[in-house]
Protein backbone atom coordinates (compact mmCIF):
# COMPACT_ATOMS: atom_id res chain seq x y z
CA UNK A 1 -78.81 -17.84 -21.24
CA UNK A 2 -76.20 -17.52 -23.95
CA UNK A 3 -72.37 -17.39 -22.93
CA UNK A 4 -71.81 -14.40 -24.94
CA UNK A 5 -74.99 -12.36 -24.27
CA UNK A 6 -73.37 -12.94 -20.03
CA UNK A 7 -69.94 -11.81 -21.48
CA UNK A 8 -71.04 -9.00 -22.94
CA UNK A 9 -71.01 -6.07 -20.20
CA UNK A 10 -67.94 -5.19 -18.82
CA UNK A 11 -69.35 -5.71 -15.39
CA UNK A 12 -69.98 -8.97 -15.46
CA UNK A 13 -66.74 -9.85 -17.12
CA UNK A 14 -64.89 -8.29 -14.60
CA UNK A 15 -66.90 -10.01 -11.76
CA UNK A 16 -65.79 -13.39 -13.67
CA UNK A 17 -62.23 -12.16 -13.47
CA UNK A 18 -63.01 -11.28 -9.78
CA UNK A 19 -64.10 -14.58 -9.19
CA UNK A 20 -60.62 -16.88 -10.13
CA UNK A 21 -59.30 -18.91 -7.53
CA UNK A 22 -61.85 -17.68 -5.18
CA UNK A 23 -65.22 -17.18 -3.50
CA UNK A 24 -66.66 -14.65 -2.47
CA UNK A 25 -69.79 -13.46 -0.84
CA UNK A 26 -72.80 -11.33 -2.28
CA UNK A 27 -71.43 -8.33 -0.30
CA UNK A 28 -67.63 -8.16 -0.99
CA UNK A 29 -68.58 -8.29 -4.94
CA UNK A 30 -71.35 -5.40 -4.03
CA UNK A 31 -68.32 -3.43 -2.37
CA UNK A 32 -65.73 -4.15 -4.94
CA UNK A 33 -67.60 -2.59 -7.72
CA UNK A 34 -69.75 -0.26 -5.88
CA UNK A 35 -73.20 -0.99 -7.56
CA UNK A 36 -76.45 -0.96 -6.22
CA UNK A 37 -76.91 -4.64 -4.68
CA UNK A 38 -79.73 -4.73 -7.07
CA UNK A 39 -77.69 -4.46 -10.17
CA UNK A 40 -75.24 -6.84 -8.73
CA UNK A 41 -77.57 -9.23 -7.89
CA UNK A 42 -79.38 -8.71 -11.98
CA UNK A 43 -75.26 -9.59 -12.88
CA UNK A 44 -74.90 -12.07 -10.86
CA UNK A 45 -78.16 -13.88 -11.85
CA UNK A 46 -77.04 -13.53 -15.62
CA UNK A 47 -73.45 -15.38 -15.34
CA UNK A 48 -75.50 -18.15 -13.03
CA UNK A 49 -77.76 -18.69 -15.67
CA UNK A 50 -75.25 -18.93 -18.39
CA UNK A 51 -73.71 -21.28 -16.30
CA UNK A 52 -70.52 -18.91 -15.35
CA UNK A 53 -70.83 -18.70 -11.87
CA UNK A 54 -71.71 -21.24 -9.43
CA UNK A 55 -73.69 -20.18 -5.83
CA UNK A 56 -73.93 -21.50 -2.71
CA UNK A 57 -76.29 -20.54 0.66
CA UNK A 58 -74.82 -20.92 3.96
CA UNK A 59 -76.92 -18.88 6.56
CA UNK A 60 -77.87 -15.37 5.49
CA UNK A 61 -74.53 -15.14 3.19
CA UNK A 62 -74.81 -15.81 -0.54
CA UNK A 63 -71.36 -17.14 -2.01
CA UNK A 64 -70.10 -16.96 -5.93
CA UNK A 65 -67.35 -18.58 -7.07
CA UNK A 66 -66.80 -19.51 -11.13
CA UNK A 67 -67.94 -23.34 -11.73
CA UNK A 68 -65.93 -26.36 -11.19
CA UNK A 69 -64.44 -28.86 -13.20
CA UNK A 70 -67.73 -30.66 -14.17
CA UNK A 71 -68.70 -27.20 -15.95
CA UNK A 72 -69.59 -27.90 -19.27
CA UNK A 73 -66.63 -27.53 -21.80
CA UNK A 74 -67.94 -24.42 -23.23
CA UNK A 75 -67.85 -22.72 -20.27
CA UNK A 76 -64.68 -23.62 -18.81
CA UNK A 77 -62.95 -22.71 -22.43
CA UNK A 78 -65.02 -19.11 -22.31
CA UNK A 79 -63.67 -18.49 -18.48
CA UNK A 80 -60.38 -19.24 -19.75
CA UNK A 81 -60.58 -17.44 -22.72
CA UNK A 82 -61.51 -14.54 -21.00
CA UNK A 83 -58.76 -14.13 -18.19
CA UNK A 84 -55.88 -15.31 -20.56
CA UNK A 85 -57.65 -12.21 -23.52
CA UNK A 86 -58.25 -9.86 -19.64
CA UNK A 87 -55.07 -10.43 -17.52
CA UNK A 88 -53.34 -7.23 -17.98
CA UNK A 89 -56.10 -5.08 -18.68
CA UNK A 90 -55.62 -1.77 -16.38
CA UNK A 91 -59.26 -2.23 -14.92
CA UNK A 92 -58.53 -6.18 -13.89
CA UNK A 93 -55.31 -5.35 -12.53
CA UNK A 94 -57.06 -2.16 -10.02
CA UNK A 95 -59.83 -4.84 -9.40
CA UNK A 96 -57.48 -7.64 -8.12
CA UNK A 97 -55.91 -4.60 -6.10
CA UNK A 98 -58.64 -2.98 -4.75
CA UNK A 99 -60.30 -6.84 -4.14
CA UNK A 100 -56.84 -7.77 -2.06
CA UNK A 101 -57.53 -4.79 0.26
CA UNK A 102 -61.49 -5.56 0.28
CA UNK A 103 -60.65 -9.43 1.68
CA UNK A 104 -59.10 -7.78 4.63
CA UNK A 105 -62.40 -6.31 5.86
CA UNK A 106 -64.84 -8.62 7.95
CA UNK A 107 -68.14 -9.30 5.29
CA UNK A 108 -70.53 -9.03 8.12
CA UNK A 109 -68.77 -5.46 8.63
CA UNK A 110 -69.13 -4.99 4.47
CA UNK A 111 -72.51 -5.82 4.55
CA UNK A 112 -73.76 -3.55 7.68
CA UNK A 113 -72.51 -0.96 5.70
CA UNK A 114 -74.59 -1.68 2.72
CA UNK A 115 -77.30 -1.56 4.36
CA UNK A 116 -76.78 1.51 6.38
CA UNK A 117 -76.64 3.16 2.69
């Protein structure tokens, strides 16, 4: 899929800007933004196809972090490019807030609550 048709929804930018300097699991990106797991999963499929995120499987738990250094040079310059153009934007900044609280809470815990919804 295109980089910029994968850049272009707010959501999924912010869930790249979510993503820096970490990993996180299927259910702590569900509870940051409070979307249907359905809709995160259609995002998250999106920036993995455009080659934005990278996913891993380790038991039940799905985990998304942004590629590695062996990501093609477009995509490393378009992740860059979009957290140097993002940094200070007021909905990045609650994010990183709001995602600092979230990595308190047990994902096992996050995701029994999902699915008590």
């Amino acid at each position: 899929m295109n980089l910029t048709k994968a850049l272009a929804d707010p959501h999924r930018v912010r869930l790249l800007l979510a993503l820096r300097g970490r990993e996180l699991c299927a259910c702590q990106i569900t509870e940051l933004f409070g979307l249907a797991p359905s809709t995160m999963s259609k995002h998250l499929s999106i920036l993995y196809q455009a080659g934005l995120v990278d996913s891993r499987k380790n038991g039940r738990w799905v985990y998304y972090s942004q590629p590695g250094k062996d990501a093609p040079v477009a995509v490393r310059k378009a992740i860059e490019w979009v957290g140097d153009a993002l940094a200070a934007n007021a909905q990045v900044v609650e994010d990183a807030r709001r995602l600092k609280e979230l990595l308190k809470v047990n994902p096992s815990e996050l995701c029994r609550r999902q699915c008590q919804k």
